[in-house]
Structures are given as structure tokens and as C-alpha cells.
PDB file of N, CA and C in Angstrom:
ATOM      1  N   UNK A   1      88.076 108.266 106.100  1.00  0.00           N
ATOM      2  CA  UNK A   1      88.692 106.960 106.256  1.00  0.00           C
ATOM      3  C   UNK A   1      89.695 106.724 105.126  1.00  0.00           C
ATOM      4  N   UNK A   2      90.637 105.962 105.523  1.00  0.00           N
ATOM      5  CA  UNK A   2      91.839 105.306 104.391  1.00  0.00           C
ATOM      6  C   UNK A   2      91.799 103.928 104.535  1.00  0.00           C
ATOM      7  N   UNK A   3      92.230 103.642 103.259  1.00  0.00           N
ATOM      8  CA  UNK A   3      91.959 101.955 103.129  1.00  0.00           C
ATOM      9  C   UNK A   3      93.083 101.692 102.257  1.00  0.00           C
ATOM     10  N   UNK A   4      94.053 100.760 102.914  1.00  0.00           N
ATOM     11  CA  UNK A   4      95.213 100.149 101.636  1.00  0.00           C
ATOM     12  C   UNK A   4      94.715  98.628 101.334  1.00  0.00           C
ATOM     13  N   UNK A   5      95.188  98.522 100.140  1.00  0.00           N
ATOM     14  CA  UNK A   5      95.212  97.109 100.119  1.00  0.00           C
ATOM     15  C   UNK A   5      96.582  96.569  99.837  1.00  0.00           C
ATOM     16  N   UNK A   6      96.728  94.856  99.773  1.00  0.00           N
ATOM     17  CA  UNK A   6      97.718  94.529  99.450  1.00  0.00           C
ATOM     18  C   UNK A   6      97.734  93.247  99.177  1.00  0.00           C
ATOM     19  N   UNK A   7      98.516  92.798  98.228  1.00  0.00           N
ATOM     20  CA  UNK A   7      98.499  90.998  97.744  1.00  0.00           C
ATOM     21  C   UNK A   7      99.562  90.554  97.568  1.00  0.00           C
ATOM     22  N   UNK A   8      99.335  88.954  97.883  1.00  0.00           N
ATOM     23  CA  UNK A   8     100.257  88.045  97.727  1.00  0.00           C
ATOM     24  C   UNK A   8      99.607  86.938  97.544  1.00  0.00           C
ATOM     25  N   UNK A   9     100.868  85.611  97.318  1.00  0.00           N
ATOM     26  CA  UNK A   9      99.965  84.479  96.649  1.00  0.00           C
ATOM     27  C   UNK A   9     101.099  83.286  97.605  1.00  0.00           C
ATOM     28  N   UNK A  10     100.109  81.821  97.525  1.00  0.00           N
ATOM     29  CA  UNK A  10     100.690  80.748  98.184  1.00  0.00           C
ATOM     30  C   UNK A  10      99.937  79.836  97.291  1.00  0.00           C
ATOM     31  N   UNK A  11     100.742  78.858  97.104  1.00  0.00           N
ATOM     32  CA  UNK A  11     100.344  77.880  96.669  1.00  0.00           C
ATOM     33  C   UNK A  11     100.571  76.247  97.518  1.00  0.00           C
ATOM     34  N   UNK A  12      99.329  75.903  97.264  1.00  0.00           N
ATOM     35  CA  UNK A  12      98.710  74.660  98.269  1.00  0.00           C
ATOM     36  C   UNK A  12      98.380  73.723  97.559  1.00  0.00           C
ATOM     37  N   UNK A  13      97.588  72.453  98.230  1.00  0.00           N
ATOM     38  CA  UNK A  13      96.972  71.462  97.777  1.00  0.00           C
ATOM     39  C   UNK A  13      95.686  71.546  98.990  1.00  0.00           C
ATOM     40  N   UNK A  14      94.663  71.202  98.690  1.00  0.00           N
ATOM     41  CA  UNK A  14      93.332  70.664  99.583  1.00  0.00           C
ATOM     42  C   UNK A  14      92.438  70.045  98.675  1.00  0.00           C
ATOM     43  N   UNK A  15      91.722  69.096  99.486  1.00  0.00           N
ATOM     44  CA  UNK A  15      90.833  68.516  99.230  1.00  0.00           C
ATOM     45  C   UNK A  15      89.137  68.332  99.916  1.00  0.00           C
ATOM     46  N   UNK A  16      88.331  68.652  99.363  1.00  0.00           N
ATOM     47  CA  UNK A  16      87.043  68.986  99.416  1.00  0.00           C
ATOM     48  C   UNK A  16      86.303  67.967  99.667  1.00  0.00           C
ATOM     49  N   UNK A  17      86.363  67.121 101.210  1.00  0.00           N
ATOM     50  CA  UNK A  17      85.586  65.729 101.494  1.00  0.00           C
ATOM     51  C   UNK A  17      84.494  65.554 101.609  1.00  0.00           C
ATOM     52  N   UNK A  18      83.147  65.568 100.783  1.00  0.00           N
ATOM     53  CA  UNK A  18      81.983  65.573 100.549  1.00  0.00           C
ATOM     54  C   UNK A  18      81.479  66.045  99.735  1.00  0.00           C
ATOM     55  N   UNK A  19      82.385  66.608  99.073  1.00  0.00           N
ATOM     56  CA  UNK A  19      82.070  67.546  97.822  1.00  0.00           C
ATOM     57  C   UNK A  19      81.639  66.707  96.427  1.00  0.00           C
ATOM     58  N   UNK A  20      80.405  66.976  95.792  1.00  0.00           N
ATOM     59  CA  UNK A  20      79.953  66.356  94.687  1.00  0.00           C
ATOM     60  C   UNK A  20      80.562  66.171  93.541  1.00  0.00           C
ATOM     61  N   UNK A  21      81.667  66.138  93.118  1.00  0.00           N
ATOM     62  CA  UNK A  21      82.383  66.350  92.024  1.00  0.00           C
ATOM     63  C   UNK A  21      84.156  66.293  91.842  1.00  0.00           C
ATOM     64  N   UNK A  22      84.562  67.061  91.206  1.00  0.00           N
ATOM     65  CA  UNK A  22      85.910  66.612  91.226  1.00  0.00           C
ATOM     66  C   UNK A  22      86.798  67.359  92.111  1.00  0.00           C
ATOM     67  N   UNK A  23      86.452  68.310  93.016  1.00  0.00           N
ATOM     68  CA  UNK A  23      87.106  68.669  93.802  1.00  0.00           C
ATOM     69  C   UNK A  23      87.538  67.928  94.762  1.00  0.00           C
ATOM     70  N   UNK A  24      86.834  67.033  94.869  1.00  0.00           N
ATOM     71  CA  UNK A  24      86.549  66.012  95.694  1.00  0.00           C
ATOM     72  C   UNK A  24      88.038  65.349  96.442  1.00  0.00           C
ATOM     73  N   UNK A  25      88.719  64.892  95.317  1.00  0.00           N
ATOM     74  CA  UNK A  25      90.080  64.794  95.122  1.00  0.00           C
ATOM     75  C   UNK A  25      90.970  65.846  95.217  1.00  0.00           C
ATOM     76  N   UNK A  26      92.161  65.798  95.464  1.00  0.00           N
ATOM     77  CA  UNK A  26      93.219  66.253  96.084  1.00  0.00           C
ATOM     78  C   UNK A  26      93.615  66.998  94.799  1.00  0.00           C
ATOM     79  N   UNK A  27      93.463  68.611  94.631  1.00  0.00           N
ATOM     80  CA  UNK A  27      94.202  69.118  94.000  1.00  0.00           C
ATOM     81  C   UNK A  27      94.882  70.367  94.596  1.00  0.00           C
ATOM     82  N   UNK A  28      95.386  71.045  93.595  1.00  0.00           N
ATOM     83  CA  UNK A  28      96.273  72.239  94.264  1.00  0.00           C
ATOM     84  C   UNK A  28      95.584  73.546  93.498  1.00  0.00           C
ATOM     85  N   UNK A  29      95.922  75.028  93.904  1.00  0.00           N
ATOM     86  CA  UNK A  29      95.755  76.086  93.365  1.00  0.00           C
ATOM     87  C   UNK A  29      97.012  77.232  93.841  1.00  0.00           C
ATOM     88  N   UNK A  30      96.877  77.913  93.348  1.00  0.00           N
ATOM     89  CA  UNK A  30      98.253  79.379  93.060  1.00  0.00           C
ATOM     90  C   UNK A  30      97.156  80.416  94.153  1.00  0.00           C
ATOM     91  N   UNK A  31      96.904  80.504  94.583  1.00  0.00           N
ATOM     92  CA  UNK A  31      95.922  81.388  95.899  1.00  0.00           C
ATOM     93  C   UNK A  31      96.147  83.012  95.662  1.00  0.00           C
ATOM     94  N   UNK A  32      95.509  83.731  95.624  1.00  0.00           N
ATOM     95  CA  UNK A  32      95.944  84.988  95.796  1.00  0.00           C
ATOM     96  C   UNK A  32      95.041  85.473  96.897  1.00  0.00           C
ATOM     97  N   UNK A  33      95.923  86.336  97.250  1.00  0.00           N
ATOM     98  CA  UNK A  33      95.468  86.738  98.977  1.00  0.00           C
ATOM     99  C   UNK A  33      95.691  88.030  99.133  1.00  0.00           C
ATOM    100  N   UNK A  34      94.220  89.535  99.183  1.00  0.00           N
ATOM    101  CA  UNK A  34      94.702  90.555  99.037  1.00  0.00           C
ATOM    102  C   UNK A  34      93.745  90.550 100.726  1.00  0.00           C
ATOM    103  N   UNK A  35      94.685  91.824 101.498  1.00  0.00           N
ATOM    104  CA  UNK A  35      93.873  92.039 102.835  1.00  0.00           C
ATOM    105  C   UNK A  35      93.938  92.994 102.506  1.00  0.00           C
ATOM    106  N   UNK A  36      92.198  93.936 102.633  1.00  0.00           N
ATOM    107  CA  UNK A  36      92.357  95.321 102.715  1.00  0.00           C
ATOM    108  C   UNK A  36      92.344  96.038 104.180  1.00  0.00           C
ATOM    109  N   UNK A  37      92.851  97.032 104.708  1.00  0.00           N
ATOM    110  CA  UNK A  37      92.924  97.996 105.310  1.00  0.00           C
ATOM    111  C   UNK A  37      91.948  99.181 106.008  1.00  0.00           C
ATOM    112  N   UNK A  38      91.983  99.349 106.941  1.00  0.00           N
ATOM    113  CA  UNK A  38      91.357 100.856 107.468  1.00  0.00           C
ATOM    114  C   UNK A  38      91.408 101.498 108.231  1.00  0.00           C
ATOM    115  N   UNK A  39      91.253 102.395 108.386  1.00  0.00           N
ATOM    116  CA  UNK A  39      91.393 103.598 109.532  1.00  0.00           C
ATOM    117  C   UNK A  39      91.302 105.071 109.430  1.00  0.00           C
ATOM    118  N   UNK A  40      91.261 105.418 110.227  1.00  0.00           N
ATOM    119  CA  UNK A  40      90.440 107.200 109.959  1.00  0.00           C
ATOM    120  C   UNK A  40      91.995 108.218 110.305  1.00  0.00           C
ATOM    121  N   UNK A  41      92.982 107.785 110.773  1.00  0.00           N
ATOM    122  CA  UNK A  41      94.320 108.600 111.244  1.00  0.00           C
ATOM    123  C   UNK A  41      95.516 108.042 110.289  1.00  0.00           C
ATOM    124  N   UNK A  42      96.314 109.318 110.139  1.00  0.00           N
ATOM    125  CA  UNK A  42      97.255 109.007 109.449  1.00  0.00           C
ATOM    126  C   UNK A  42      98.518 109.269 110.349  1.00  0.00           C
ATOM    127  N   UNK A  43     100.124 108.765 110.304  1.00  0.00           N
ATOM    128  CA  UNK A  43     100.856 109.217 111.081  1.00  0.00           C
ATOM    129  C   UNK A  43     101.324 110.671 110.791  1.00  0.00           C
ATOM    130  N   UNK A  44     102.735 111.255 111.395  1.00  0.00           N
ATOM    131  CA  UNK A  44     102.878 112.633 110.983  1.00  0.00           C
ATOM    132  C   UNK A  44     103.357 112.778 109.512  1.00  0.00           C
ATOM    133  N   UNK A  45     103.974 111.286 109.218  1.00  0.00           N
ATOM    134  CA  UNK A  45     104.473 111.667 107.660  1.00  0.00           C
ATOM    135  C   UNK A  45     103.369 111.274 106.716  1.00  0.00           C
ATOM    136  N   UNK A  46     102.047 110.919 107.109  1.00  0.00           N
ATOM    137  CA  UNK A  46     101.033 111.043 106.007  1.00  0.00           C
ATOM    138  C   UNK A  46     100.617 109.614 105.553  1.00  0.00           C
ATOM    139  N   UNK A  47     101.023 108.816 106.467  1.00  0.00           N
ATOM    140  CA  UNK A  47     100.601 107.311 106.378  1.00  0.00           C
ATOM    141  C   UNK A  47      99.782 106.201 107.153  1.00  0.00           C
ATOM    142  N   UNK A  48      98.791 106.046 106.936  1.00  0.00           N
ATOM    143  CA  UNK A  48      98.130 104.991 107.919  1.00  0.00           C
ATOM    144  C   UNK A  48      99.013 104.048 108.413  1.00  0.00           C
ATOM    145  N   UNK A  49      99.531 103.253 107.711  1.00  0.00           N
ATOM    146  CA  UNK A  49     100.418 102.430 107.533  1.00  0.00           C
ATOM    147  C   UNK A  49     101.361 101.798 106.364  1.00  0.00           C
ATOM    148  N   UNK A  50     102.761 101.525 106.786  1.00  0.00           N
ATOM    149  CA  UNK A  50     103.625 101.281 105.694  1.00  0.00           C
ATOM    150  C   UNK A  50     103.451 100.270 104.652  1.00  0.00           C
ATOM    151  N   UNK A  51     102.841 100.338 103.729  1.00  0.00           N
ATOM    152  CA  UNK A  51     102.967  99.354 103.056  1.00  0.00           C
ATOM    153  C   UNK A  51     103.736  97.893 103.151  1.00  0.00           C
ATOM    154  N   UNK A  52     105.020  98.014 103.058  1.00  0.00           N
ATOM    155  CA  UNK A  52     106.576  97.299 103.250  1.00  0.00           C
ATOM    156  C   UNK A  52     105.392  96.319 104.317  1.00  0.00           C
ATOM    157  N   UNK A  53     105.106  97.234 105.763  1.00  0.00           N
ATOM    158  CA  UNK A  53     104.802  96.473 107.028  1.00  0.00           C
ATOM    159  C   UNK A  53     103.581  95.564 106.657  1.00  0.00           C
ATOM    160  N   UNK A  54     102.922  96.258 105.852  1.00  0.00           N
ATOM    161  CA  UNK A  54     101.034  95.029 105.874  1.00  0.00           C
ATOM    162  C   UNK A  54     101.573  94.182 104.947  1.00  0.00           C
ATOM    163  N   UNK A  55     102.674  94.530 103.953  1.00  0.00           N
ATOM    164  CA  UNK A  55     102.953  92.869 103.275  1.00  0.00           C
ATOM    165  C   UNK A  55     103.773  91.984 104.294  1.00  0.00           C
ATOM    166  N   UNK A  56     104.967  92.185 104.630  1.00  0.00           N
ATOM    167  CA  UNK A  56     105.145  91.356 105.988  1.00  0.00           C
ATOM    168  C   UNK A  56     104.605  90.754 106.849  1.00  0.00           C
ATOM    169  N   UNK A  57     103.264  91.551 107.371  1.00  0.00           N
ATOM    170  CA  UNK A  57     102.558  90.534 108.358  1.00  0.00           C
ATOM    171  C   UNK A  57     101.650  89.834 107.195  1.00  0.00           C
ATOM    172  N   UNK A  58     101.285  90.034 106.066  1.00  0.00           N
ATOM    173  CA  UNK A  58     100.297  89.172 105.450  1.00  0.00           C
ATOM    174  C   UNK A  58     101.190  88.235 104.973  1.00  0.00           C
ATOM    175  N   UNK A  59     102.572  88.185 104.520  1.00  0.00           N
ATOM    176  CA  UNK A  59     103.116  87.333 104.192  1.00  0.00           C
ATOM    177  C   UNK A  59     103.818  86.505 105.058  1.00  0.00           C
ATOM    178  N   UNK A  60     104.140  86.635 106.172  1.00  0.00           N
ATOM    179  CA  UNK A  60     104.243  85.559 107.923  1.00  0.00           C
ATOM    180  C   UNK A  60     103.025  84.933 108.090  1.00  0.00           C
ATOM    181  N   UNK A  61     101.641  85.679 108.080  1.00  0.00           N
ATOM    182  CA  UNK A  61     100.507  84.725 107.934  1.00  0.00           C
ATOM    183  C   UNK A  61     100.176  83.764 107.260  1.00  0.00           C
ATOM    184  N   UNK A  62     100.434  84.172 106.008  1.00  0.00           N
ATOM    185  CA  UNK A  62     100.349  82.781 104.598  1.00  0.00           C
ATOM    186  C   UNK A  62     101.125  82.117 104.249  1.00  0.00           C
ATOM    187  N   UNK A  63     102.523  82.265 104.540  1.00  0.00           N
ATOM    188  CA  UNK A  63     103.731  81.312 104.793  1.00  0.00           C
ATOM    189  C   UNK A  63     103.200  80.213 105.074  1.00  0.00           C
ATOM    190  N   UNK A  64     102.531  80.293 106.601  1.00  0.00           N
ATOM    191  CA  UNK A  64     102.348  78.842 107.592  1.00  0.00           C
ATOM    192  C   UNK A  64     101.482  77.571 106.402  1.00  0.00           C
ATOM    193  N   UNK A  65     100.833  78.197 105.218  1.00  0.00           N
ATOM    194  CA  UNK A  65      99.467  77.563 104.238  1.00  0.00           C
ATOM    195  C   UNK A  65     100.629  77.619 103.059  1.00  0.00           C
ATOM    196  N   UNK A  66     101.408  77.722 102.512  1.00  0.00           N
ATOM    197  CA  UNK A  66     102.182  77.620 101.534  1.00  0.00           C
ATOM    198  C   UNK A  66     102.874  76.517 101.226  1.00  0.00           C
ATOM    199  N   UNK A  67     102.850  75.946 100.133  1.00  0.00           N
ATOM    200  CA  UNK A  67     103.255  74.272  99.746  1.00  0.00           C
ATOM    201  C   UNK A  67     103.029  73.152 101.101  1.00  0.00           C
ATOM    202  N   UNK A  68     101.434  73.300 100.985  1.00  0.00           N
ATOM    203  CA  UNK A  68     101.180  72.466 102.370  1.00  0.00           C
ATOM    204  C   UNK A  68      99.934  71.803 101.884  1.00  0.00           C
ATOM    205  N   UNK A  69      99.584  70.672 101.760  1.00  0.00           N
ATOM    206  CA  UNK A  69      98.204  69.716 101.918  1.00  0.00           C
ATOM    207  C   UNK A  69      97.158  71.123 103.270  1.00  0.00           C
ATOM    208  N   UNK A  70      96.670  71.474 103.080  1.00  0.00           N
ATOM    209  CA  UNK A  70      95.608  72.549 103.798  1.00  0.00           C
ATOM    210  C   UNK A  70      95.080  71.723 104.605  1.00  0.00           C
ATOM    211  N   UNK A  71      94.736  70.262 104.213  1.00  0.00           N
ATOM    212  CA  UNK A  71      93.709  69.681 105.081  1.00  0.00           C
ATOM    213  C   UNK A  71      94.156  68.901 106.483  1.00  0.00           C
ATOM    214  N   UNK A  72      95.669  68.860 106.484  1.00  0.00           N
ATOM    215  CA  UNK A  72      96.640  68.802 107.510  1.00  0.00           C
ATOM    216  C   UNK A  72      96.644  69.473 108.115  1.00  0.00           C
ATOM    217  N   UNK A  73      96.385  71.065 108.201  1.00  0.00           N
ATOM    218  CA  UNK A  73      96.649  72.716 109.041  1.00  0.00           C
ATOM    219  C   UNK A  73      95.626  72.440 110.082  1.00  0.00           C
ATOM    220  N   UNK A  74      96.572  72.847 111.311  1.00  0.00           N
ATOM    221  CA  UNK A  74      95.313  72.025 112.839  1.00  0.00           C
ATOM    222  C   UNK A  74      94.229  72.923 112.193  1.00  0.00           C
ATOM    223  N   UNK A  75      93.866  74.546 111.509  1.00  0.00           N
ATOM    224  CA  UNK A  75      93.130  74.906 111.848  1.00  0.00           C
ATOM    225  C   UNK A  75      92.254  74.229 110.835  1.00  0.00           C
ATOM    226  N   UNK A  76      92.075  73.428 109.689  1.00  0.00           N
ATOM    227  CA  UNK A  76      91.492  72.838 108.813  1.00  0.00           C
ATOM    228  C   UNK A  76      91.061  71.144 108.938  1.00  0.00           C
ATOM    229  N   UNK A  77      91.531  70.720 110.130  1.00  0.00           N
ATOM    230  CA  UNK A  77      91.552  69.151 110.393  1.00  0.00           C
ATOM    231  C   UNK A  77      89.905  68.816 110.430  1.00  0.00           C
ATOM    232  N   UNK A  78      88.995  69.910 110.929  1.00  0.00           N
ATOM    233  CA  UNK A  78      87.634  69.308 111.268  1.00  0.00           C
ATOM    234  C   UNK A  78      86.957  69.369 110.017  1.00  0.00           C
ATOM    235  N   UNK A  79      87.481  70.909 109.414  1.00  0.00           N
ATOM    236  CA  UNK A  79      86.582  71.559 108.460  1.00  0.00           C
ATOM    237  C   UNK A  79      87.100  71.679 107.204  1.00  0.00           C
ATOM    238  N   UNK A  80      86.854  71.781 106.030  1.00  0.00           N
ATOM    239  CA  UNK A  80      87.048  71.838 104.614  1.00  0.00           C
ATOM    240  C   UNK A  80      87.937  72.836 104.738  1.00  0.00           C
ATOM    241  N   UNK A  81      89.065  73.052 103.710  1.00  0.00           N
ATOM    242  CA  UNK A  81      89.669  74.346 103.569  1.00  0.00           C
ATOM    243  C   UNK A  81      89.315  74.949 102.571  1.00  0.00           C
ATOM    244  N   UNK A  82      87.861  75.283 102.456  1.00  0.00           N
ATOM    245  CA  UNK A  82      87.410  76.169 101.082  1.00  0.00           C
ATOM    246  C   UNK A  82      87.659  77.763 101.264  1.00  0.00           C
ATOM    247  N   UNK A  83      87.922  78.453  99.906  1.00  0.00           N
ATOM    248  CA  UNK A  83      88.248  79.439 100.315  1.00  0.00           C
ATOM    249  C   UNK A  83      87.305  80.111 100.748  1.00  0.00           C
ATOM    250  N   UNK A  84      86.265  79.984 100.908  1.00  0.00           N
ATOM    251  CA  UNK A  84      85.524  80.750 102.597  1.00  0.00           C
ATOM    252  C   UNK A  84      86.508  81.011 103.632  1.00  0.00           C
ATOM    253  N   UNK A  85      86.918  79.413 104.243  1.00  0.00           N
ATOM    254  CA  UNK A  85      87.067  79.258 105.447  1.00  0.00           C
ATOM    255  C   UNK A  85      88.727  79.512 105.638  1.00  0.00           C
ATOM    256  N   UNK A  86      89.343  79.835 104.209  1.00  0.00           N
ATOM    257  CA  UNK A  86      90.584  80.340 104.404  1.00  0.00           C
ATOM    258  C   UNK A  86      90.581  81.367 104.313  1.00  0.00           C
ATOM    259  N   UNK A  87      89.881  82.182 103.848  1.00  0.00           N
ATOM    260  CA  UNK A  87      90.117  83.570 103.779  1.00  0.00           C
ATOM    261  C   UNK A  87      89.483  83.943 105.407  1.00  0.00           C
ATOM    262  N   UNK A  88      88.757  83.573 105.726  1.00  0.00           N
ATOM    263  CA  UNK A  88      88.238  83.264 107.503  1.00  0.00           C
ATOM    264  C   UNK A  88      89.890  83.317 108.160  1.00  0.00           C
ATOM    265  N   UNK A  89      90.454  82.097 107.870  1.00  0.00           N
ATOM    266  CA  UNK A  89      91.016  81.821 109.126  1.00  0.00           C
ATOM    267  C   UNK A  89      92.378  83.061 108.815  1.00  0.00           C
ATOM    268  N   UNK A  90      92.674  83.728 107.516  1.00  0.00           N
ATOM    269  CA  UNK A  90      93.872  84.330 107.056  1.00  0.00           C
ATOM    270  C   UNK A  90      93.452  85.609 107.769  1.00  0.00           C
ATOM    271  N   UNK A  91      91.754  85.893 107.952  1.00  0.00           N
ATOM    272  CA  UNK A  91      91.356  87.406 108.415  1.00  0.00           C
ATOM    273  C   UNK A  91      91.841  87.476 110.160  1.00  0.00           C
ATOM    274  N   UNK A  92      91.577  86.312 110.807  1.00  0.00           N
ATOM    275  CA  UNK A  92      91.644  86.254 112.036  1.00  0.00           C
ATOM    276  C   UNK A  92      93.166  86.329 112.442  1.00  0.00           C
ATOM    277  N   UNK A  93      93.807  85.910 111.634  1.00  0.00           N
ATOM    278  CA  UNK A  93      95.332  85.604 112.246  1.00  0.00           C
ATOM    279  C   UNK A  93      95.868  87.157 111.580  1.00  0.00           C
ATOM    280  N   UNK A  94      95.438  88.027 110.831  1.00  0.00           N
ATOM    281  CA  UNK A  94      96.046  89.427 110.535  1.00  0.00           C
ATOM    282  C   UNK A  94      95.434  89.973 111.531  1.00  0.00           C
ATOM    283  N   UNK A  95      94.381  90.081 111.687  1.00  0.00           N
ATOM    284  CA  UNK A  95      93.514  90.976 112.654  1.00  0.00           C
ATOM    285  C   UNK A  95      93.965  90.975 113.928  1.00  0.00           C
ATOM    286  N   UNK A  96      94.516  90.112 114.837  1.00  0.00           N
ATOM    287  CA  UNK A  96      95.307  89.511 115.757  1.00  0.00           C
ATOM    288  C   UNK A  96      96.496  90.452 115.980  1.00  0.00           C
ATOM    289  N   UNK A  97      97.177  91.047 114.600  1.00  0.00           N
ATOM    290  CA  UNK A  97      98.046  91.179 114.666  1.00  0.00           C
ATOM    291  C   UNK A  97      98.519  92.776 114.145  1.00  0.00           C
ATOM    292  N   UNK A  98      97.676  93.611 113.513  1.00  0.00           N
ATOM    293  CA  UNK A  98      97.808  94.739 112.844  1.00  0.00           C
ATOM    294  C   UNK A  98      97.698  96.186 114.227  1.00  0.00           C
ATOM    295  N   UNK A  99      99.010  96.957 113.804  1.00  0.00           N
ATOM    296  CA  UNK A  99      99.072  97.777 114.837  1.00  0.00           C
ATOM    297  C   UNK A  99      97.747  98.668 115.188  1.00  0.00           C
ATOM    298  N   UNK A 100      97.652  99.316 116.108  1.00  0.00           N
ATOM    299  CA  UNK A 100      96.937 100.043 116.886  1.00  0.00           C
ATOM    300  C   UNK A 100      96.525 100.947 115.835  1.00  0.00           C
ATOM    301  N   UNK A 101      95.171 101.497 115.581  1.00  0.00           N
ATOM    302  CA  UNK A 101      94.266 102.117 114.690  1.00  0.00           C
ATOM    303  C   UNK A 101      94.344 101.611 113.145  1.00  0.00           C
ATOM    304  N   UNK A 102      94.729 101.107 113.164  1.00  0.00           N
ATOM    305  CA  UNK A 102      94.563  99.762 111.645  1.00  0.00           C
ATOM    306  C   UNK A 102      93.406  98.754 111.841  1.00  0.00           C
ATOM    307  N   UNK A 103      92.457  98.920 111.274  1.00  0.00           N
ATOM    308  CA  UNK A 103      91.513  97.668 111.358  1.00  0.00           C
ATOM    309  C   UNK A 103      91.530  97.012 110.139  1.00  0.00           C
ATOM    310  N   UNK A 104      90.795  95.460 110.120  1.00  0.00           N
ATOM    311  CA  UNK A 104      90.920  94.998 108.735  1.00  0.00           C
ATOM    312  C   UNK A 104      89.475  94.567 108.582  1.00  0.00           C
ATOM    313  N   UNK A 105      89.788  95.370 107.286  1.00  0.00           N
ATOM    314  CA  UNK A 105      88.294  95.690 106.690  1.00  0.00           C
ATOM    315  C   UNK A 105      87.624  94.363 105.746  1.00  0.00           C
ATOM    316  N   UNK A 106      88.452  93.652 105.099  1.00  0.00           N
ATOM    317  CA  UNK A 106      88.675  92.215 104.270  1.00  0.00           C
ATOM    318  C   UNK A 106      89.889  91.266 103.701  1.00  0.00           C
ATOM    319  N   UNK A 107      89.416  90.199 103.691  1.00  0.00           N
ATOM    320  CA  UNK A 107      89.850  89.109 103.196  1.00  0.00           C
ATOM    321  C   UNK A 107      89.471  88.621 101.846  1.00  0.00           C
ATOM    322  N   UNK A 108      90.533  88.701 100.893  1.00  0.00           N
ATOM    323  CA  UNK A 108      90.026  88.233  99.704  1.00  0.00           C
ATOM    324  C   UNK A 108      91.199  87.013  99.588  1.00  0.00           C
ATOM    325  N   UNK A 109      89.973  85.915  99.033  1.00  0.00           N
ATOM    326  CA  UNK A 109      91.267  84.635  98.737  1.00  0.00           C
ATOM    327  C   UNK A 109      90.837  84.432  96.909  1.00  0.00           C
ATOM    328  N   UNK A 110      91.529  84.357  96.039  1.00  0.00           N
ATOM    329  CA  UNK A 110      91.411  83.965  94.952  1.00  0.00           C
ATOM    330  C   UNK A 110      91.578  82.423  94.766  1.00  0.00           C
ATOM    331  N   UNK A 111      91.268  81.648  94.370  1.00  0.00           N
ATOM    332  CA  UNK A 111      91.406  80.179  94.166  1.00  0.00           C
ATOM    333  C   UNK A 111      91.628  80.119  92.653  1.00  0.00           C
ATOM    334  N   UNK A 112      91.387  80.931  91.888  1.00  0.00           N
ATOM    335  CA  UNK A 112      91.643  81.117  89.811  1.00  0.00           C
ATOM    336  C   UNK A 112      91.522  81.867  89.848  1.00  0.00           C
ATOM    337  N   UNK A 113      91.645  83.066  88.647  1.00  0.00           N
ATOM    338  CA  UNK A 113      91.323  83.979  87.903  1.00  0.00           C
ATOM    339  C   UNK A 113      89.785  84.725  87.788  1.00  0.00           C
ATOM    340  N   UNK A 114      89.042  83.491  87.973  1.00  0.00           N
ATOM    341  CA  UNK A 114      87.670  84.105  88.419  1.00  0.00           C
ATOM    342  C   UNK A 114      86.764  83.187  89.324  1.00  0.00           C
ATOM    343  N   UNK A 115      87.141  83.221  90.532  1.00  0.00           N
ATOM    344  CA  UNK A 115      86.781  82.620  91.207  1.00  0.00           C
ATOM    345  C   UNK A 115      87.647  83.536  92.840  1.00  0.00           C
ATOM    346  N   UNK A 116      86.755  83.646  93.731  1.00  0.00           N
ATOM    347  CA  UNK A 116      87.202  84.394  94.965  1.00  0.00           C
ATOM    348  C   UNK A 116      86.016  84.196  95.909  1.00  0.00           C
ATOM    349  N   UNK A 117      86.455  84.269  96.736  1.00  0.00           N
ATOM    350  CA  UNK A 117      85.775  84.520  98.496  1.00  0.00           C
ATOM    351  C   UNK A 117      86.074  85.278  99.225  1.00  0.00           C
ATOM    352  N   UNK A 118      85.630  86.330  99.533  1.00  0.00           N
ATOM    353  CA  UNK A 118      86.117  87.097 100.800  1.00  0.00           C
ATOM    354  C   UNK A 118      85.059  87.123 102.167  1.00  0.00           C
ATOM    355  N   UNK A 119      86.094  87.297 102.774  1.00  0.00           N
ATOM    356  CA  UNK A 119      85.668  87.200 104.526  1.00  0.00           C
ATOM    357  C   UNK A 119      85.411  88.664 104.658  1.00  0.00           C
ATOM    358  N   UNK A 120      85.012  89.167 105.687  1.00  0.00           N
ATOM    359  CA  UNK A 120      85.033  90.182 106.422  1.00  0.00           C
ATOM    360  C   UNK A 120      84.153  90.274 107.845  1.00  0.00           C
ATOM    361  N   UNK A 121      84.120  90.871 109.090  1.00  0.00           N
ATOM    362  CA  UNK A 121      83.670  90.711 110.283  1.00  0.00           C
ATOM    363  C   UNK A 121      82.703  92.344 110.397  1.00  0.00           C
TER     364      UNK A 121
END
């Protein structure tokens, strides 16, 4: 098996409605967003896939969440946008979309420096 990874970052605002403390309120974070990669075939020149290409579709995906209130995003209106449930909804909308023998193996969302959530199915 081969596995790439790759990152990028968006920066947001959300707010955490039930939450015990000061998240509670409306703040923002710098997000980092790495999706890793997989698959067992490579093409003839020796590549699962192009790099260039998995930042493109990860970065059309996280565009739509970039300088945006999160808790506005239809897919966040019911539910909290914690990074659980963003790194959730960032896995579903790549996965949707990654060519034929590429699977995606995870979702990592950073919210600080030490602090992360990742998804995976």
C-alpha cells in the first residue's frame, strides 16, 4: 500500500452552543487540514496520485469553510462545528470526489498547535 498526505489551512469563526465554558462564544481559529491517502497501484510513471491534484481537490473542499462563521454552513446549522464534525464533513466531501483507486484513509483537522481531531471511516 501507498499513502500520501497533504495540508492546508482555513481560517473561520464558530461557536460552540452548549458548551460549558468559553468556547461558548464566537471565536475564530487558523485550521489545519491534512487528508491522508491510499491505495495499493501506482500509475506507469510511479505515482498513486499527483500531489499538485490531492491539494486542489482538498483545497476546493475547504475554500467553501474559509473566512466563514461555520455555524451558518447548511452542513453545520443543526450541529456544532467541532472539529470532530469538521473533519467528518471535510472527509465526506473528498471522498466523494478522489479518482478511481485512491481511497481516503483520514481526516485530520487541527484547531491549535496541539489540539486535533481526526475522522476516518
Amino acid at each position: 500500500m501507498y499513502r500520501l498526505n497533504v495540508f492546508d489551512y482555513f481560517s473561520s469563526a464558530h461557536q460552540l452552543k452548549g458548551y460549558q465554558g468559553r468556547c461558548e462564544a464566537v471565536h475564530g481559529h487558523n485550521w489545519k487540514v491534512e487528508a491522508e491517502v491510499e491505495g495499493d497501484k501506482v500509475d506507469d510513471i510511479g505515482l498513486l496520485m499527483d500531489f499538485k491534484q490531492l491539494k486542489s481537490i482538498l483545497k476546493e473542499v475547504i475554500d467553501r469553510l474559509d473566512h466563514v462563521f461555520l455555524n451558518d454552513v447548511d452542513e453545520f446549522r443543526d450541529v456544532n462545528p467541532s472539529s470532530e464534525l469538521i473533519a467528518r464533513h471535510i472527509y465526506r466531501r473528498l471522498r466523494a470526489v478522489l479518482p478511481p483507486g485512491v481511497a481516503l484513509s483520514s481526516v485530520t483537522v487541527w484547531e491549535s498547535e496541539n489540539a486535533k481531531a481526526i475522522y476516518y471511516e
